[in-house]
C-alpha atoms as a PDB file:
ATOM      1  CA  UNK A   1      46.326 -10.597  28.600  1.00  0.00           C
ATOM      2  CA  UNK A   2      47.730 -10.673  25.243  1.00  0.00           C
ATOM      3  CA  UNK A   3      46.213 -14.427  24.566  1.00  0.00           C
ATOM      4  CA  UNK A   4      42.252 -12.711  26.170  1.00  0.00           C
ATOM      5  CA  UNK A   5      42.633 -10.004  23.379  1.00  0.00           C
ATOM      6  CA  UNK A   6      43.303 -12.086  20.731  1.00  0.00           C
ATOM      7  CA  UNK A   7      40.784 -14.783  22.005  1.00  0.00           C
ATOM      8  CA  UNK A   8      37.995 -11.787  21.781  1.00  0.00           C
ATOM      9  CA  UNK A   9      38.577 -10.841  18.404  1.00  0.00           C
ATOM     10  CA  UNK A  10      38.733 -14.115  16.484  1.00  0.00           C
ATOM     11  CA  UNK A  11      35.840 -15.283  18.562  1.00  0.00           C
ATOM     12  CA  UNK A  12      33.692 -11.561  17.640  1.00  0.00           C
ATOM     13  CA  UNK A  13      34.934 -12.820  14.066  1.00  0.00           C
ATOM     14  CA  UNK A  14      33.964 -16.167  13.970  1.00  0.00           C
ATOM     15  CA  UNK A  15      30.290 -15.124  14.903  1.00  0.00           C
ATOM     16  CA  UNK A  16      30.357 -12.311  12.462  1.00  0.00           C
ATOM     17  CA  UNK A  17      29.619 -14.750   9.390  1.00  0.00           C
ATOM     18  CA  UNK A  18      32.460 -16.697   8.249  1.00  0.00           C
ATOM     19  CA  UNK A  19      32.559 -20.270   9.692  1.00  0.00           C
ATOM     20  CA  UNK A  20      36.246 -20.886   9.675  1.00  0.00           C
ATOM     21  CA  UNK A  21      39.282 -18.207   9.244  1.00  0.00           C
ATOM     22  CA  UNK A  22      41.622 -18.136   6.380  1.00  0.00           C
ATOM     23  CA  UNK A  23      45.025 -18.103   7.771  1.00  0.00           C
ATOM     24  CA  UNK A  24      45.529 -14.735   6.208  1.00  0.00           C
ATOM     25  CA  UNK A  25      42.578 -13.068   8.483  1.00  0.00           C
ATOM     26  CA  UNK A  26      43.510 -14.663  11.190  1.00  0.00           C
ATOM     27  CA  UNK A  27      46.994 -12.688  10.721  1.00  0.00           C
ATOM     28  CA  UNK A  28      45.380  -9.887  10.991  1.00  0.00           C
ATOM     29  CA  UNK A  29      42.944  -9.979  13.576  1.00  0.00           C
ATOM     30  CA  UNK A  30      45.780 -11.167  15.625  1.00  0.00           C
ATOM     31  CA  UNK A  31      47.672  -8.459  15.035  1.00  0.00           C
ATOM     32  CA  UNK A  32      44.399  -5.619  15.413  1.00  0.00           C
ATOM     33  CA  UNK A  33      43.537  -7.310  17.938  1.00  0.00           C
ATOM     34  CA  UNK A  34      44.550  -4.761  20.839  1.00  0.00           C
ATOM     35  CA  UNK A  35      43.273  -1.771  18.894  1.00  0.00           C
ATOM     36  CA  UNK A  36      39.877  -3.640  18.834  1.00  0.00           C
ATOM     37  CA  UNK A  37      40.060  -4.640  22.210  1.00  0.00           C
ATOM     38  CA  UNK A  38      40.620  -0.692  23.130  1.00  0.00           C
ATOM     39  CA  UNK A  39      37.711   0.182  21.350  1.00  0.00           C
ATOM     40  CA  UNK A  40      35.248  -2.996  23.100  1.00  0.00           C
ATOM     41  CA  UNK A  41      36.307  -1.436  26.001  1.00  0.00           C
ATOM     42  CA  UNK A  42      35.599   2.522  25.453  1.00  0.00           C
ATOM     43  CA  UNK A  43      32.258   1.151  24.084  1.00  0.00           C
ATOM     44  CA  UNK A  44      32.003   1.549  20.726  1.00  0.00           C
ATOM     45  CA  UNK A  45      29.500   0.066  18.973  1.00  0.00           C
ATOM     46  CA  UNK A  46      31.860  -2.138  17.054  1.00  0.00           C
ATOM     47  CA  UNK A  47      31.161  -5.620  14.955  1.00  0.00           C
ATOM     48  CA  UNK A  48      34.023  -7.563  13.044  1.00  0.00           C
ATOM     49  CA  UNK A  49      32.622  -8.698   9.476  1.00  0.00           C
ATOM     50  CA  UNK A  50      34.585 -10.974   7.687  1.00  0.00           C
ATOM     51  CA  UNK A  51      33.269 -11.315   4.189  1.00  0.00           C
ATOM     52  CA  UNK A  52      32.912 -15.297   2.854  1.00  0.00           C
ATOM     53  CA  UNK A  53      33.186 -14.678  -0.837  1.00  0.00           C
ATOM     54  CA  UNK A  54      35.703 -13.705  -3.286  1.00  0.00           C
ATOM     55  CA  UNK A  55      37.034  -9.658  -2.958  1.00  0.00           C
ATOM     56  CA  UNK A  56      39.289  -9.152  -5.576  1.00  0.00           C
ATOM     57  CA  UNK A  57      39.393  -4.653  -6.225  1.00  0.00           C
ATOM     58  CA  UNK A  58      38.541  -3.998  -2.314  1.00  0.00           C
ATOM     59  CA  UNK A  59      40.476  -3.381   0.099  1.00  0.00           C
ATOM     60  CA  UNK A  60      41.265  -5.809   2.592  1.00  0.00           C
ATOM     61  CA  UNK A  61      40.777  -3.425   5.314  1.00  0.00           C
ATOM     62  CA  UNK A  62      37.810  -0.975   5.709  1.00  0.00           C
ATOM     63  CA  UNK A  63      35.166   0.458   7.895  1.00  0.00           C
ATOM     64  CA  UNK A  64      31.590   0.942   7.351  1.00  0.00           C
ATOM     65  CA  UNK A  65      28.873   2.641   9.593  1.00  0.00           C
ATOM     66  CA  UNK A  66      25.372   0.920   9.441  1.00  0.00           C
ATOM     67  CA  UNK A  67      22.516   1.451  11.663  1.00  0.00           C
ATOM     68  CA  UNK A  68      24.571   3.151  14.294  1.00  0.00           C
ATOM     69  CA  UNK A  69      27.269   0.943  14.201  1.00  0.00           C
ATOM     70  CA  UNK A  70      30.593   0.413  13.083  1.00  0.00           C
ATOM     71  CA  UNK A  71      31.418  -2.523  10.949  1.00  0.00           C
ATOM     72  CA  UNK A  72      35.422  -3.468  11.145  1.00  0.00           C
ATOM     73  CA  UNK A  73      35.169  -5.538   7.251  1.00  0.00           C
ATOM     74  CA  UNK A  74      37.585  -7.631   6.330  1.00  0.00           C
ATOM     75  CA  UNK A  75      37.799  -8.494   2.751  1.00  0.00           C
ATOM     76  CA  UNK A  76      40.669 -10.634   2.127  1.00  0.00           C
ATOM     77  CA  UNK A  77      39.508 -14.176  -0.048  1.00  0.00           C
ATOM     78  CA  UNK A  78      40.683 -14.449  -3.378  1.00  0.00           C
ATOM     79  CA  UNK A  79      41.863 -11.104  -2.780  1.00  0.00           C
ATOM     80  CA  UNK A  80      45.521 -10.154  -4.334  1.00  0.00           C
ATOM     81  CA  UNK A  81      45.597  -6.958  -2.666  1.00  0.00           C
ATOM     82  CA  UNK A  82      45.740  -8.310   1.018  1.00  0.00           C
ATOM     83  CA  UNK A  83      49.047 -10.358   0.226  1.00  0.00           C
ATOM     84  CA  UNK A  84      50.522  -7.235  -1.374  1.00  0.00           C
ATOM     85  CA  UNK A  85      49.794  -5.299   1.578  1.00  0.00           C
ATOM     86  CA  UNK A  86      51.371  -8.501   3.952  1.00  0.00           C
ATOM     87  CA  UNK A  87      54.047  -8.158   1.479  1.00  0.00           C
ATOM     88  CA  UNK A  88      55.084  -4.138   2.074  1.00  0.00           C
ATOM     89  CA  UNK A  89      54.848  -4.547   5.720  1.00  0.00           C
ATOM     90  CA  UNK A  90      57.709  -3.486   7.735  1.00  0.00           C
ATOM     91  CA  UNK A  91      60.158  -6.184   8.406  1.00  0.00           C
ATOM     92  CA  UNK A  92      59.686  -6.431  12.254  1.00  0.00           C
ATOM     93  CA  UNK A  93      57.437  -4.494  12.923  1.00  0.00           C
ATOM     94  CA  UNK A  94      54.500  -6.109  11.381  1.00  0.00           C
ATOM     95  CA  UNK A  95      52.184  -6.148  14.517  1.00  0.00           C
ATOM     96  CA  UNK A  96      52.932  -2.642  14.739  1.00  0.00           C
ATOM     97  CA  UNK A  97      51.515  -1.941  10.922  1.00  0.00           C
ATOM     98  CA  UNK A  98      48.599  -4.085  11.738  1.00  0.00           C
ATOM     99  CA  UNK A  99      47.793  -1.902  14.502  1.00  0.00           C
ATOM    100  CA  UNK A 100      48.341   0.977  13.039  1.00  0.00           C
ATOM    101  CA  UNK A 101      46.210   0.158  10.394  1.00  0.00           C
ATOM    102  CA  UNK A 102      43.035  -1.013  12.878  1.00  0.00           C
ATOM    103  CA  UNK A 103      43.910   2.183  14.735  1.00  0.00           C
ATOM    104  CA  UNK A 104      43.014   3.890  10.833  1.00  0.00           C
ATOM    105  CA  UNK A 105      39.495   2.080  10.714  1.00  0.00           C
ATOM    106  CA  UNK A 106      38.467   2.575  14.493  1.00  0.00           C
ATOM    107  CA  UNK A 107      39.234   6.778  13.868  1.00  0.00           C
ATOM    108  CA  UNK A 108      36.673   6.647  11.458  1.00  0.00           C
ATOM    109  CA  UNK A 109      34.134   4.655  13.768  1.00  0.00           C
ATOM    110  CA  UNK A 110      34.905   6.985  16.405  1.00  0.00           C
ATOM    111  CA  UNK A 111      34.072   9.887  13.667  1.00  0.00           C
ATOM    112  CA  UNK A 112      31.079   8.492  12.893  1.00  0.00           C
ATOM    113  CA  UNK A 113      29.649   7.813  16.641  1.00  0.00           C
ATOM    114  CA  UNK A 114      30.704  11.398  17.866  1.00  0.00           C
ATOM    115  CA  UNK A 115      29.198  13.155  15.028  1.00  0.00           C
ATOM    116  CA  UNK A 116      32.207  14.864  13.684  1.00  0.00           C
ATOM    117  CA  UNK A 117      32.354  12.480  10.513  1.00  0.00           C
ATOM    118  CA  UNK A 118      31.353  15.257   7.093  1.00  0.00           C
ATOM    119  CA  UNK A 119      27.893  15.696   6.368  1.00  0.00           C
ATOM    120  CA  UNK A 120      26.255  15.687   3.116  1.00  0.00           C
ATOM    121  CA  UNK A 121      27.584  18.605   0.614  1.00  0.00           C
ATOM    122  CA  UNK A 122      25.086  21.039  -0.647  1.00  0.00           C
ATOM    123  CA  UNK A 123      24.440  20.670  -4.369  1.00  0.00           C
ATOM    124  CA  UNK A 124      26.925  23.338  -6.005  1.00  0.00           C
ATOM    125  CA  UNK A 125      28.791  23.491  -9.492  1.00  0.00           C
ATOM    126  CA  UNK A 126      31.538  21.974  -7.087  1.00  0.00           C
ATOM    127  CA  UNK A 127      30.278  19.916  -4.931  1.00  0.00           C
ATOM    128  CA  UNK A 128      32.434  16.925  -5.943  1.00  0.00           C
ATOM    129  CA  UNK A 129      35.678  18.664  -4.900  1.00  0.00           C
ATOM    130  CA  UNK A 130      34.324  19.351  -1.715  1.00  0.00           C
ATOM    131  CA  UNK A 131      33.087  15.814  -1.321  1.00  0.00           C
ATOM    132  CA  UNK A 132      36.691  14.720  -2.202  1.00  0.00           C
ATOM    133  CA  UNK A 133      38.486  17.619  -0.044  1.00  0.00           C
ATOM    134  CA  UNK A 134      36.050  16.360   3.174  1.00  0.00           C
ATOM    135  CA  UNK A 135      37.387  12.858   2.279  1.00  0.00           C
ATOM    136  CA  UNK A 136      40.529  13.800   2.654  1.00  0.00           C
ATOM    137  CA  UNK A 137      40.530  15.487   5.787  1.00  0.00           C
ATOM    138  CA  UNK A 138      38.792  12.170   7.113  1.00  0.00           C
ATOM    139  CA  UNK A 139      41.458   9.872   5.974  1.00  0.00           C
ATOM    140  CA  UNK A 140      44.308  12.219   7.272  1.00  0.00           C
ATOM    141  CA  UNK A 141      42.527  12.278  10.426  1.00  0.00           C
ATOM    142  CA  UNK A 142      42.551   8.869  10.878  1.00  0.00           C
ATOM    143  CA  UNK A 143      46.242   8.184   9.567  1.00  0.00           C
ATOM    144  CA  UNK A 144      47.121  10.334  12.296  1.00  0.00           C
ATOM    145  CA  UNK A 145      44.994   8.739  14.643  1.00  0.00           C
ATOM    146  CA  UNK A 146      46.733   5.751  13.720  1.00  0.00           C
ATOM    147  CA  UNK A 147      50.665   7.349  14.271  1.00  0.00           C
ATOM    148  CA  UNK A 148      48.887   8.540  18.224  1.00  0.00           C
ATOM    149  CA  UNK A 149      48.002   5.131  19.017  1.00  0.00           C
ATOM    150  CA  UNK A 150      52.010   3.692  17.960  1.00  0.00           C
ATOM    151  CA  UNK A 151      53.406   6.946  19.673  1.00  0.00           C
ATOM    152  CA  UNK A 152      51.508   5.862  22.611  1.00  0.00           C
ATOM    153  CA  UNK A 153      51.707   2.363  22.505  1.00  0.00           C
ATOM    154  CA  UNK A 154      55.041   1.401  20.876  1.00  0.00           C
ATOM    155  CA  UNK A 155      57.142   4.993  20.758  1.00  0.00           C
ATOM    156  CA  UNK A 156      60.238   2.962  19.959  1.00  0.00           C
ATOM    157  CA  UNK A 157      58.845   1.754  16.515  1.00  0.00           C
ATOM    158  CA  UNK A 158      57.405   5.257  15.262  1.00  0.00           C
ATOM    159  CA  UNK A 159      59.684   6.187  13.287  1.00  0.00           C
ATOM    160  CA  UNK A 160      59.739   3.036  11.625  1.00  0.00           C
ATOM    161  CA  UNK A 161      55.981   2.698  11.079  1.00  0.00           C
ATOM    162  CA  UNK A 162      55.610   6.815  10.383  1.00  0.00           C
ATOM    163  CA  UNK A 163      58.293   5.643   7.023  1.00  0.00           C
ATOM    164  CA  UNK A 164      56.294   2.769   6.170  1.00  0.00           C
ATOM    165  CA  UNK A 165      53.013   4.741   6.099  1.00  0.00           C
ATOM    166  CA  UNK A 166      54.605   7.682   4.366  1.00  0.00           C
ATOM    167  CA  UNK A 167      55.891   5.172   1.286  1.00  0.00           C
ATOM    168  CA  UNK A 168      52.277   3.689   1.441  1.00  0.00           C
ATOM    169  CA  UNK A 169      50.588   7.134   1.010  1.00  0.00           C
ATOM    170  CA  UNK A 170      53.013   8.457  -1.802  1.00  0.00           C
ATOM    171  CA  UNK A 171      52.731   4.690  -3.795  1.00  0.00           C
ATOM    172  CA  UNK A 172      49.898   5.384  -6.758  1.00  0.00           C
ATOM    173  CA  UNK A 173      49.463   8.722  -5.049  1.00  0.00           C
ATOM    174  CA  UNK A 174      46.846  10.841  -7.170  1.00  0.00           C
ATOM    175  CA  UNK A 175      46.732  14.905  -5.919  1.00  0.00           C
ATOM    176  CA  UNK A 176      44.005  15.890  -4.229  1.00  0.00           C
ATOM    177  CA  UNK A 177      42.649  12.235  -3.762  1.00  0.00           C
ATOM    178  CA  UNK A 178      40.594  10.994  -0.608  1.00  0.00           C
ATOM    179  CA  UNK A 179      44.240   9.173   0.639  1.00  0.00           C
ATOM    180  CA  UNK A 180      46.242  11.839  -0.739  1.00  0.00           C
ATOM    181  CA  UNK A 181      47.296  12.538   2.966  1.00  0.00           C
ATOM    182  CA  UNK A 182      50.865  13.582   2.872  1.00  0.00           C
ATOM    183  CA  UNK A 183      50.550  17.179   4.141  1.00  0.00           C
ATOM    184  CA  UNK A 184      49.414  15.567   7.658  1.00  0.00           C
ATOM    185  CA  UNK A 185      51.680  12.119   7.330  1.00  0.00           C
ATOM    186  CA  UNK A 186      55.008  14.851   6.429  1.00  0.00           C
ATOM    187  CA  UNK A 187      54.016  17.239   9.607  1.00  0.00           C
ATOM    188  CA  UNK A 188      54.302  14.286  11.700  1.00  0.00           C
ATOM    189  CA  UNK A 189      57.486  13.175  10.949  1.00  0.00           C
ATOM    190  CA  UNK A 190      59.099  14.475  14.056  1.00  0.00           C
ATOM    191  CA  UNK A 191      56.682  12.284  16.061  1.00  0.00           C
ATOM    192  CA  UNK A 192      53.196  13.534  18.181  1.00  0.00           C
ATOM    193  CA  UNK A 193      53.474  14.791  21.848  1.00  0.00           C
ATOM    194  CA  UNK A 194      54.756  11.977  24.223  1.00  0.00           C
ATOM    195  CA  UNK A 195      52.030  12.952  26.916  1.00  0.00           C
ATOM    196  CA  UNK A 196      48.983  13.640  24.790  1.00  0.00           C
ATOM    197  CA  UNK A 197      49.526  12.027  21.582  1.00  0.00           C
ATOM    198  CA  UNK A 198      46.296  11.915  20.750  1.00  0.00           C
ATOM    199  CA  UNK A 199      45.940  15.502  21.550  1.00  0.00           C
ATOM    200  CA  UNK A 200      48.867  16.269  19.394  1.00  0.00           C
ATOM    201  CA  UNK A 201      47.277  14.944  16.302  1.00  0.00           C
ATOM    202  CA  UNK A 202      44.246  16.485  16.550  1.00  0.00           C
ATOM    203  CA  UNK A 203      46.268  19.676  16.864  1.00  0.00           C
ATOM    204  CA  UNK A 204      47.946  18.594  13.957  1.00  0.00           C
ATOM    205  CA  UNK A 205      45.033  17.890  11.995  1.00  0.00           C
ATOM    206  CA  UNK A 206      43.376  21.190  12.316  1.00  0.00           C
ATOM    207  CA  UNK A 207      46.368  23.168  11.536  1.00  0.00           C
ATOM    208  CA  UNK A 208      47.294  21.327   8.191  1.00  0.00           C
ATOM    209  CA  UNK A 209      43.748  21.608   7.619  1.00  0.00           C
ATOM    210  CA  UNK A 210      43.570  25.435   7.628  1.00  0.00           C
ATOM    211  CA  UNK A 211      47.192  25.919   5.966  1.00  0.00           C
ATOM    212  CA  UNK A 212      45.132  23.455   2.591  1.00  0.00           C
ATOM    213  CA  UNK A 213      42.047  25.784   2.722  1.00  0.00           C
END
């Protein structure tokens, strides 16, 4: 089963653009790969795009919405924040961190399919900090999204990847700031709901979410 899911996403990748995998994107579509799998299968409209030129100042990692679907990008040539990334993973429990990280990106497809992603802000004196404040709430949505799918999927290495994704969130943390998702990353600490984690993190969402109003 393992080998079909990984077969599926380098082979959605291949046709997505880019005629031959770096070794590096092939690392991590490997490791995504059952997170994309998941989402194939719940039907979301979901396409891999691996970008062919140089991406140095984007991350490797990101999700885009176009025409009603979800584009999974990766962006990881001549880019020095990819290895960095490879580099802070958590000694084993890399595949882990790679899923966690697809689980991130396919939250926000999911966001954006259902509806529930924020809507444009109404022109106001402050209309950027609400931008940035609905931003937030997006991101620490899908960071816990991400900690559901390892509680439900590999419970033995939350703890473990709930660390690594706290350190990531407090490195260059800026207040305020679209990833400045600690309130939600902290409140999980004690793990999500073994029988409904994904439940549990909605839960948890809303609640930190009224507490920062």
């Amino acid at each position: 089963m393992r080998q079909a899911i990984t077969a599926w996403a380098l082979a959605a990748a291949a046709s997505a653009g880019a005629a031959e995998l770096t070794p590096t994107e092939t690392l991590w579509l490997r490791g995504a790969a059952p997170v994309l799998a998941a989402a194939e299968a719940r039907g979301l409209p979901l396409d891999i795009v691996v970008q062919p030129q140089p991406a140095g100042g984007l991350a490797p990692l990101a999700l885009g919405f176009v025409d009603g679907r979800c584009k999974f990008v990766l962006s990881m040539r001549a880019n020095p924040e990819a290895e960095a990334t490879l580099e802070r993973l958590p000694a084993g429990h890399e595949n882990a961190a790679f899923e966690l990280m697809a689980a991130h990106e396919i939250a926000h497809c999911e966001r954006h399919v259902q509806g529930a992603w924020h809507g444009p802000v109404a022109a106001s004196a402050d209309a950027q900090r609400q931008a940035m404040a609905a931003e937030r709430r997006e991101e620490a949505w899908a960071d816990l999204a991400g900690l559901a799918w390892i509680q439900a999927r590999r419970p033995a290495e939350y703890a473990a990847l709930h660390a690594w994704l706290v350190a990531e969130r407090r490195r260059e943390r800026v207040p305020g700031s679209e990833h400045d998702t600690l309130d939600w990353v902290d409140a999980a600490a004690g793990g999500l709901d073994t029988a409904a984690p994904a439940a549990a993190a909605a839960a948890l969402w809303a609640r930190v979410a009224a507490a920062a109003r």
